[in-house]
Protein backbone atom coordinates (compact mmCIF):
# COMPACT_ATOMS: atom_id res chain seq x y z
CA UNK A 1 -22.18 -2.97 -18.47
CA UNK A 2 -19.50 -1.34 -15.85
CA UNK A 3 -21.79 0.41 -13.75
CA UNK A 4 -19.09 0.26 -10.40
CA UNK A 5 -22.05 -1.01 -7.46
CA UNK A 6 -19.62 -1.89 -5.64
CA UNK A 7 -22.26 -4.55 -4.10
CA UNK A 8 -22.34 -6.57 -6.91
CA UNK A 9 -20.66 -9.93 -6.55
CA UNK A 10 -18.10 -10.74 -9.34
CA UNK A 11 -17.00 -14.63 -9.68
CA UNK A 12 -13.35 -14.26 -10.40
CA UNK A 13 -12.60 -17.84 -9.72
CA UNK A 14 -10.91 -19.43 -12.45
CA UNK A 15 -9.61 -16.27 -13.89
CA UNK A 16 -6.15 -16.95 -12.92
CA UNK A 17 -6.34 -14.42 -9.65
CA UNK A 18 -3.62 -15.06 -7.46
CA UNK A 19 -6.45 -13.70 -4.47
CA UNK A 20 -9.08 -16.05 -5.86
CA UNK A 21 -7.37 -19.21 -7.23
CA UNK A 22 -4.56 -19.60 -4.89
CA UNK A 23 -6.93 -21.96 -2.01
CA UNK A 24 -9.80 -24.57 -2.96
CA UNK A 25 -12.95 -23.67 -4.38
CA UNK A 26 -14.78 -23.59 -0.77
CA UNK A 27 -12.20 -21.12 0.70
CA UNK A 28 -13.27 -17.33 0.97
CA UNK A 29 -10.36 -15.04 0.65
CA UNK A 30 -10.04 -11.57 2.12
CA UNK A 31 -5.93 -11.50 2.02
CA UNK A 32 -4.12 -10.25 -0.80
CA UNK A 33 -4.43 -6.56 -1.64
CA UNK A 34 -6.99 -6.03 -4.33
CA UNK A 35 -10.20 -5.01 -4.20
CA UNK A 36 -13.30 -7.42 -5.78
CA UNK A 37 -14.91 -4.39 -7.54
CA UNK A 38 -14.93 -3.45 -11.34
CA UNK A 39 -12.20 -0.82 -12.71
CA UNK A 40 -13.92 2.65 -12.81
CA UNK A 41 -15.53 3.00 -16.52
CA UNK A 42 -13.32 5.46 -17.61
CA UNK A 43 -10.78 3.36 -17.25
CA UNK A 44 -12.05 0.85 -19.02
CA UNK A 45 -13.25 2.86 -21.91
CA UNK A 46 -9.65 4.26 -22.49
CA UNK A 47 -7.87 0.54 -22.12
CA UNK A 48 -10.77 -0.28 -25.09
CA UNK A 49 -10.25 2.72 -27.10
CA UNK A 50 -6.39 1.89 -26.96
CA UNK A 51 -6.70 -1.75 -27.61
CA UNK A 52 -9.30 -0.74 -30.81
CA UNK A 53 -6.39 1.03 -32.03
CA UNK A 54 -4.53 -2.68 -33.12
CA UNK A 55 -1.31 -1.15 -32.81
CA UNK A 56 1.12 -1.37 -29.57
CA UNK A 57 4.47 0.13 -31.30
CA UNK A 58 6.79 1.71 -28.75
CA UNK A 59 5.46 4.81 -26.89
CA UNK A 60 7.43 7.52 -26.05
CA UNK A 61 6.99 10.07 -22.65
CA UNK A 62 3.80 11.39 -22.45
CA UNK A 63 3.76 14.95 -21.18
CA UNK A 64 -0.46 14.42 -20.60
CA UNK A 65 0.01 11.56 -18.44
CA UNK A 66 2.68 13.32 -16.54
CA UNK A 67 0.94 16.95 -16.03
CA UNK A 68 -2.35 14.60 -14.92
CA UNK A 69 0.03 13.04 -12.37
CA UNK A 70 1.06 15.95 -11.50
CA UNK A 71 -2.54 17.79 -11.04
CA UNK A 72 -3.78 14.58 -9.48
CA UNK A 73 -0.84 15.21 -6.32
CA UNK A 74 -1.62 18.80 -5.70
CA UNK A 75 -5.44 18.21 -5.96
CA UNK A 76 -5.92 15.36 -3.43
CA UNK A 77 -2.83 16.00 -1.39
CA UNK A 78 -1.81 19.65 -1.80
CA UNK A 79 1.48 19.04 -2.49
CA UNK A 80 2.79 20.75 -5.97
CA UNK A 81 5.20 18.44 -8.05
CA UNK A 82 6.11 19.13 -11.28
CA UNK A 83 6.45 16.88 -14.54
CA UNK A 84 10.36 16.72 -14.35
CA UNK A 85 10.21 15.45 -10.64
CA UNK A 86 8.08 12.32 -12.24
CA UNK A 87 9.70 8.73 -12.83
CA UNK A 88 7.50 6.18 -14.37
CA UNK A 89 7.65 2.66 -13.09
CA UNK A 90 5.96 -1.05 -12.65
CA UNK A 91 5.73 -1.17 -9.05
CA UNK A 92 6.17 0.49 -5.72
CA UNK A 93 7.93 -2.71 -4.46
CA UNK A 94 10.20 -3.07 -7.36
CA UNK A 95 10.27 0.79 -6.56
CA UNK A 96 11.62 0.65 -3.17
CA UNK A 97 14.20 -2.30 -4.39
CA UNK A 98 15.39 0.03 -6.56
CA UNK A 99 15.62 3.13 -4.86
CA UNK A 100 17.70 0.74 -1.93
CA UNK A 101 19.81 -0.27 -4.94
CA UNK A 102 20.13 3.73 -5.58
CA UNK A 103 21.22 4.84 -2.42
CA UNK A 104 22.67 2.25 -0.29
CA UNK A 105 25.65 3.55 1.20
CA UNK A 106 28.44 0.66 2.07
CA UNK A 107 28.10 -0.79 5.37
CA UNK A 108 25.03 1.14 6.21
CA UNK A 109 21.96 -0.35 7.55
CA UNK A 110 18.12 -0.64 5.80
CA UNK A 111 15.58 0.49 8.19
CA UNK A 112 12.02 -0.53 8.46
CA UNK A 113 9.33 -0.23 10.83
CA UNK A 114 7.10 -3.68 11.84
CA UNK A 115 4.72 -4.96 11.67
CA UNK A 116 4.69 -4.29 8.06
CA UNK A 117 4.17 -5.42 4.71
CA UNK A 118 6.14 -8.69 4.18
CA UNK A 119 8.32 -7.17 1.07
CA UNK A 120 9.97 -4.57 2.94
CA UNK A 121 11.85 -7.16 4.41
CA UNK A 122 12.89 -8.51 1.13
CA UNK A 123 14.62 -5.54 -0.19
CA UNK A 124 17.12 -6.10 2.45
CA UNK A 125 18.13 -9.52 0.92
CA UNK A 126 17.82 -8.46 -2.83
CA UNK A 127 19.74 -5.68 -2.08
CA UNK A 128 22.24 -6.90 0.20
CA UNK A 129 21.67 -4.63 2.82
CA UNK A 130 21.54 -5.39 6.75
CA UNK A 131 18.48 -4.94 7.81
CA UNK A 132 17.47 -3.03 11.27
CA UNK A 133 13.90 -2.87 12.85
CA UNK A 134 12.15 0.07 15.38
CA UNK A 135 8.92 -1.83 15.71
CA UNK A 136 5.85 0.21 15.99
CA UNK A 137 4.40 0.18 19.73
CA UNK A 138 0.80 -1.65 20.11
CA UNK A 139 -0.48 0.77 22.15
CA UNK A 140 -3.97 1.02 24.41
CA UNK A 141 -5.14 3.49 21.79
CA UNK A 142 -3.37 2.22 18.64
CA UNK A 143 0.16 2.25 17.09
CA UNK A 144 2.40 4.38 17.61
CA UNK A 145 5.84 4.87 16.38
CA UNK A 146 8.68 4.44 19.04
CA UNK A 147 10.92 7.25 18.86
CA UNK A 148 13.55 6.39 21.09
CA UNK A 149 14.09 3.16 19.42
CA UNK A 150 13.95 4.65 15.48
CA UNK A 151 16.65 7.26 16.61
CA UNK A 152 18.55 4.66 18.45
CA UNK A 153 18.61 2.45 14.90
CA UNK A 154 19.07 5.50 12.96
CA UNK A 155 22.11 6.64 14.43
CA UNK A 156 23.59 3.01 14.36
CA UNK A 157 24.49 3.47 11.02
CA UNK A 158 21.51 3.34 8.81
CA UNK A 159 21.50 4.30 4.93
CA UNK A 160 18.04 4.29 3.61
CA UNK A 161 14.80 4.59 5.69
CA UNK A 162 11.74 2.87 4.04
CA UNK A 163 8.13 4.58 5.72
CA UNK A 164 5.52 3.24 4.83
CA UNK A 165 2.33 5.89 5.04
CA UNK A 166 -0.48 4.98 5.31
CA UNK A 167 1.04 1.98 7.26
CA UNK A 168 0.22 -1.69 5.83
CA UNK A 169 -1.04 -3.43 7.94
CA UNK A 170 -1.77 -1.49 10.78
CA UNK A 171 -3.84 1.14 9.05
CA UNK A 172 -1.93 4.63 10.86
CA UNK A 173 -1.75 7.53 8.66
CA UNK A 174 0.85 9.74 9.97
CA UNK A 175 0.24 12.81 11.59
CA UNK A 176 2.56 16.07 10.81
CA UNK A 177 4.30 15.84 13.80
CA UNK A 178 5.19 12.59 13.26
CA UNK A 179 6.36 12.70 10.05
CA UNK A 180 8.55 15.71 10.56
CA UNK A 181 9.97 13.96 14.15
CA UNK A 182 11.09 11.20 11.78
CA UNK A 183 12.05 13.37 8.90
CA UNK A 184 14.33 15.43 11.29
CA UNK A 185 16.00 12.41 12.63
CA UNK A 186 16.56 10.78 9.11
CA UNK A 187 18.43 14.42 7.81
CA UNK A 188 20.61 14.99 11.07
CA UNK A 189 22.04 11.38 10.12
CA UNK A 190 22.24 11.66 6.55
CA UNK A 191 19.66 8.53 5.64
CA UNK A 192 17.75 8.81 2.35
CA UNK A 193 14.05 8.22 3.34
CA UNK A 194 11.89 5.76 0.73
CA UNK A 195 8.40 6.70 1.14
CA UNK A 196 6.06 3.81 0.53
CA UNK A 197 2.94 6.24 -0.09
CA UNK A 198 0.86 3.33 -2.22
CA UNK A 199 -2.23 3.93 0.18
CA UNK A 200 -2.47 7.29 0.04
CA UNK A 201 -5.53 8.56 -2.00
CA UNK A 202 -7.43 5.48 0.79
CA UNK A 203 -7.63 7.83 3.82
CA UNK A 204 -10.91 7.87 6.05
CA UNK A 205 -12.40 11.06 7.82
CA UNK A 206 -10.61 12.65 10.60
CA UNK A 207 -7.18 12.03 9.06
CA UNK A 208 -5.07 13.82 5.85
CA UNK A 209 -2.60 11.79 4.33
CA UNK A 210 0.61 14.07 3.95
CA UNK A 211 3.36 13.00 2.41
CA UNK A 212 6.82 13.37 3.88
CA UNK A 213 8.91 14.85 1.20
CA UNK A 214 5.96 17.64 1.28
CA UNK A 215 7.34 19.35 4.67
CA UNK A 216 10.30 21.14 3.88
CA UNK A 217 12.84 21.84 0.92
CA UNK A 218 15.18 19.45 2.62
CA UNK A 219 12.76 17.02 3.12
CA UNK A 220 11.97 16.67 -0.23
CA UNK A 221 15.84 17.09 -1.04
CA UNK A 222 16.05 13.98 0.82
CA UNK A 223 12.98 11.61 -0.06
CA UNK A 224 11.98 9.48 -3.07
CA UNK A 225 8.12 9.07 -2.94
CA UNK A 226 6.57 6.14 -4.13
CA UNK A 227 3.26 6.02 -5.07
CA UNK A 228 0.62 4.53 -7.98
CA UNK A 229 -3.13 4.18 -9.45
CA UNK A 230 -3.07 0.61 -8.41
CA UNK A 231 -4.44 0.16 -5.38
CA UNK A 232 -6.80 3.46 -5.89
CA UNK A 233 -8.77 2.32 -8.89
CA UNK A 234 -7.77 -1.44 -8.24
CA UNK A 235 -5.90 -1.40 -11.15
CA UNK A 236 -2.76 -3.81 -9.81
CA UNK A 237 -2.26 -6.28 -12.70
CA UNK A 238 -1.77 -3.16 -15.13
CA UNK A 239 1.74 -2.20 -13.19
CA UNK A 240 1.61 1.24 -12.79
CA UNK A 241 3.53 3.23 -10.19
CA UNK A 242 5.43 6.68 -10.36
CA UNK A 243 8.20 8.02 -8.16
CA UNK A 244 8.11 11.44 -7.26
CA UNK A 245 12.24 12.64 -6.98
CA UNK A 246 12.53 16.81 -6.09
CA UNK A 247 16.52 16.78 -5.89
CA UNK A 248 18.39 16.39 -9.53
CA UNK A 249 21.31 14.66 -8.49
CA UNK A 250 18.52 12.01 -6.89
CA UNK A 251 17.03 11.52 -10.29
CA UNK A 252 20.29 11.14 -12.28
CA UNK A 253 21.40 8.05 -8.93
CA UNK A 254 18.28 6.55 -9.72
CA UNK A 255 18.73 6.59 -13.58
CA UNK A 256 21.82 5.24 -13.54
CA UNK A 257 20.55 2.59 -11.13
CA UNK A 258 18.50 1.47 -13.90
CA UNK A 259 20.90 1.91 -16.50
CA UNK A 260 19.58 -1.34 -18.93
CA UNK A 261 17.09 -2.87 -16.60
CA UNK A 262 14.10 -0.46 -17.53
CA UNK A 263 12.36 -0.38 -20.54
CA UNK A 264 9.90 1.22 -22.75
CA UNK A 265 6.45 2.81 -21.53
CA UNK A 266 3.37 0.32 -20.28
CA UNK A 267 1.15 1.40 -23.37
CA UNK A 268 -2.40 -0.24 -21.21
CA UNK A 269 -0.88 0.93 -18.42
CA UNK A 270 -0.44 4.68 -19.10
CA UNK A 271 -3.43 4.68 -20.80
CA UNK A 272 -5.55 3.62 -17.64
CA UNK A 273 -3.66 5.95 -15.48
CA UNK A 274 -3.96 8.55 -17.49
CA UNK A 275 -7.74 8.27 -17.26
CA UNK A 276 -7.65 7.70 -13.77
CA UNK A 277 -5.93 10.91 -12.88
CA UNK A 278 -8.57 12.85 -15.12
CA UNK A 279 -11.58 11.28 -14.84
CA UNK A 280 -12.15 9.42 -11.52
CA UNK A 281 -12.15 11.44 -8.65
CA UNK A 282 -16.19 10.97 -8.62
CA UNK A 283 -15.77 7.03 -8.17
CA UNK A 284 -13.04 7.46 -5.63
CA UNK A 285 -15.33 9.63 -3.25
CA UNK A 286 -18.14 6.76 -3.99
CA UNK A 287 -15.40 4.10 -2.95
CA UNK A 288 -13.91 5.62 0.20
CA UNK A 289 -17.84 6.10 1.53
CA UNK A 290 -18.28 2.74 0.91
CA UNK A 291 -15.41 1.08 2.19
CA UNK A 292 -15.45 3.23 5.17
CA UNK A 293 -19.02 1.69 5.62
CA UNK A 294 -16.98 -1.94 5.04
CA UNK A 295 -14.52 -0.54 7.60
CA UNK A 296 -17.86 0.14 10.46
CA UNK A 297 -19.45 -2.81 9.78
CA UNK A 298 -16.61 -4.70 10.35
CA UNK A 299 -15.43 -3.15 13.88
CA UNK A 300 -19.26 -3.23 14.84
CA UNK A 301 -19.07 -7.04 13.96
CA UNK A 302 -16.11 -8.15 15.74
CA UNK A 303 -16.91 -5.59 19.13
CA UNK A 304 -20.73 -7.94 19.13
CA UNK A 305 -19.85 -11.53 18.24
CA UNK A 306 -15.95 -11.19 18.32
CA UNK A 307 -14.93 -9.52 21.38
CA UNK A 308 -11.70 -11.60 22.07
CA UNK A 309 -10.81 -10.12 19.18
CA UNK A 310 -8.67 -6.71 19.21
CA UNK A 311 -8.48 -4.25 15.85
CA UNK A 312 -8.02 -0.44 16.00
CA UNK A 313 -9.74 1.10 13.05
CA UNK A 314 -8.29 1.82 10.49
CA UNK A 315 -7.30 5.45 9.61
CA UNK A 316 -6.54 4.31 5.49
CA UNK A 317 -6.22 1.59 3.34
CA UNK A 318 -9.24 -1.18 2.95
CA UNK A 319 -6.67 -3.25 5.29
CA UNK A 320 -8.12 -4.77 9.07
CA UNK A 321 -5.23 -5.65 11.47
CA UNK A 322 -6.86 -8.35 13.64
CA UNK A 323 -5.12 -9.17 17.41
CA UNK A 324 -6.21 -12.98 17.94
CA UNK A 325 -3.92 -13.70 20.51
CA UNK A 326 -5.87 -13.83 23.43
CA UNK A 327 -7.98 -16.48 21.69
CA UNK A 328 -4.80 -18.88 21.83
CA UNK A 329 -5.67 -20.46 18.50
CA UNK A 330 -4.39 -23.67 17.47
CA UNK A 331 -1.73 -24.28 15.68
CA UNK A 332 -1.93 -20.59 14.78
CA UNK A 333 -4.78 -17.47 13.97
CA UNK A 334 -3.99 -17.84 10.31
CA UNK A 335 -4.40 -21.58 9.89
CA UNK A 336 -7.32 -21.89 12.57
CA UNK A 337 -9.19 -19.52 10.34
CA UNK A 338 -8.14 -21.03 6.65
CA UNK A 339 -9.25 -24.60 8.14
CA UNK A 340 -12.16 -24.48 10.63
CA UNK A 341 -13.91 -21.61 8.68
CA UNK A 342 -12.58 -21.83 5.36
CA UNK A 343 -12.02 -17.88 5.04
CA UNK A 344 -8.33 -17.27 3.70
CA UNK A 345 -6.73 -13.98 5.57
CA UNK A 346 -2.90 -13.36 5.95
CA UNK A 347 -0.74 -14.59 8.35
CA UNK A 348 0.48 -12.09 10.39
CA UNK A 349 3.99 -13.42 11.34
CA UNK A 350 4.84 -13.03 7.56
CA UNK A 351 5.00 -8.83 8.70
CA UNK A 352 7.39 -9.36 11.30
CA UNK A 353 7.83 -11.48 14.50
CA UNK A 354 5.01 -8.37 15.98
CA UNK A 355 2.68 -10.17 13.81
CA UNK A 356 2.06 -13.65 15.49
CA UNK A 357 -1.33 -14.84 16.33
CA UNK A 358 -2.69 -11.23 14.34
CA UNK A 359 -3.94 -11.83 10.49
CA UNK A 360 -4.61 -9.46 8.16
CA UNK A 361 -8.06 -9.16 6.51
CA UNK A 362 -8.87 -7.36 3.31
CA UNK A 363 -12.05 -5.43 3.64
CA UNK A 364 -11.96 -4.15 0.03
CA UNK A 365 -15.29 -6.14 -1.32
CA UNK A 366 -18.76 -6.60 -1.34
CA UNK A 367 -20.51 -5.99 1.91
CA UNK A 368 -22.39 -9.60 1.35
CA UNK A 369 -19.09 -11.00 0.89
CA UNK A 370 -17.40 -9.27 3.93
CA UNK A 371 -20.65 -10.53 6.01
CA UNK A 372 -19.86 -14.44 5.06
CA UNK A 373 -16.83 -14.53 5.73
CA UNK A 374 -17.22 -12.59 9.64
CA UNK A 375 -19.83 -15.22 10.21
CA UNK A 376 -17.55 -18.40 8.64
CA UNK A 377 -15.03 -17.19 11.59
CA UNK A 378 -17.07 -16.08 14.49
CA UNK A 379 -19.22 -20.04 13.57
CA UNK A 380 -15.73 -21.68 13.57
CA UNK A 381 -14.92 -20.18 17.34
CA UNK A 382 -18.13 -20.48 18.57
């Protein structure tokens, strides 16, 4: 029986989870970006009542799944979208590959901001772009974006902008100001701004998620928004993401950018989303309080038995950003970890040369199992 306590430990061993199966049997991992709690029930109730159909014949556009979409934007982040503005697709990294793809402009530049999540730097090489970096600044008081250096990059001759908000790994969601700073800078020199908005609905207390394209007309003129039910209602392996496109001529660049390399509707996969955006706002507000509990307990744990280590909390996502450089670990953070306490985390130098000696630790899972795992690495350095 689904009844989503999100304390309950699931065994997903053997189950052919890249997050579970990938290391040996004695290895804890906290990396990869899903969560180790149950799909809401409504969810699963409208994957079963689809599946007792026995039929998967070609779908069509569904207007329902579309106006829920829709509803689900201007309810949680005030921003009003409309059906037409909605593309339907598997992915917010095959997303941002594609919109690249869409609106490259020839011997302009792809822009990206590290640390950050290892794909972004990807799309430069599938789309045969040149890739440019304004690192965040590690700050006393957290990361912050370096102006001087994105406007410097920016007016080097850069064609698309890819933000990603809330920020993987380091947890920042965007203030206004921010976000219209680097939304002025991106119109003035004509780059097309990708928002990676994945995390968005994961956003703690004390901070709104906004999203870019929601400032101005021109803003949203000049933005493709990427976001999906995946990571909200940990609903990944489905393959469900949407791209929100205000400007026409956007939407008819990014069509024919797909022109034969798209296909039908994800039957299971609209019909979970669908039920997400409808029916689960309840569990999300269940989820955030207890992940933001996840969130404490793990900053409480590290400032008492892991003070060499440095992590700013987290504003969104169930992401940690862990600074283990003054701990000088041998041969790295990442391996010292994975070896001498058996807990699996990411390597931070995967997110950019900003990243060595930091991992990346996924606090989306049971407390119990967030507990074990604390006390595997502070017993390994102690």
């Amino acid at each position: 029986m689904n009844t989503n306590n999100f304390e309950q430990l699931i065994d997903r061993k053997y189950t052919n989870s890249i997050k579970w199966d990938l290391y040996p049997e004695d290895v804890l991992p906290l990396w990869v970006a899903d969560m180790d709690f149950e799909a809401p029930q409504p969810i699963v109730a409208a994957l079963q009542q689809r599946i007792d159909h026995h039929v998967f014949g070609y779908e069509g556009p569904d207007e329902e799944l579309l106006k829920a979409i829709c509803d689900w934007v201007g309810r949680r982040h005030h921003w009003t979208v409309t059906p037409d503005q909605i593309m339907l697709m598997t992915g917010v990294v095959s997303g941002m590959n594609w919109v690249t793809n869409a609106f490259k402009k020839e011997g302009k530049k792809l822009l990206i901001q590290p640390p950050v999540y290892p794909p972004f730097f990807q799309v430069a090489k599938n789309t045969d772009t040149d890739l440019v970096e304004a690192p965040l600044i590690c700050a006393e008081d957290g990361y912050q974006i370096d102006f001087d250096e994105f406007e410097k990059q920016a007016a080097a001759g850069v064609g698309v902008f890819i933000l990603c908000n809330p920020h993987n790994p380091v947890g920042r969601v965007y203030t206004r100001a921010e976000l219209e700073r680097m939304g002025e800078i991106c119109l003035r020199y004509g780059i097309t701004i990708c928002a990676d908005e994945i995390h968005c609905d994961l956003v703690y207390p004390g901070h709104e998620h906004i999203s870019i394209a929601s400032l101005s007309d021109d803003l949203a003129a000049n933005t493709i928004t990427l976001m999906a039910a995946s990571k909200t209602f940990n609903i990944p392996g489905l393959n469900f993401s949407f791209a929100v496109i205000s400007n026409e001529e956007s939407r008819k660049q990014m069509k024919k950018a797909a022109s034969g390399m798209t296909g039908h509707a994800e039957i299971l996969a609209n019909a979970a989303a669908k039920a997400a955006f409808t029916e689960c706002d309840a569990w999300l507000e269940k989820l955030l309080v207890y992940l933001e509990g996840n969130r404490d307990y793990l900053l409480d744990f590290i400032r008492a038995e892991l003070p060499e280590i440095k992590c700013f909390q987290p504003q969104g996502t169930y992401l940690a950003w862990l600074d283990c450089r003054s701990l000088k670990l041998e041969p790295d953070a990442y391996h010292f970890f994975l070896e001498k306490a058996k807990v699996a985390l990411n390597d931070g130098k995967t997110f950019g040369k900003q990243g060595n000696n930091f991992v990346r630790l996924n606090f989306g899972c049971p407390r119990a199992t967030l507990q074990e795992a604390l006390e595997r690495m502070a017993a390994a350095l102690h």
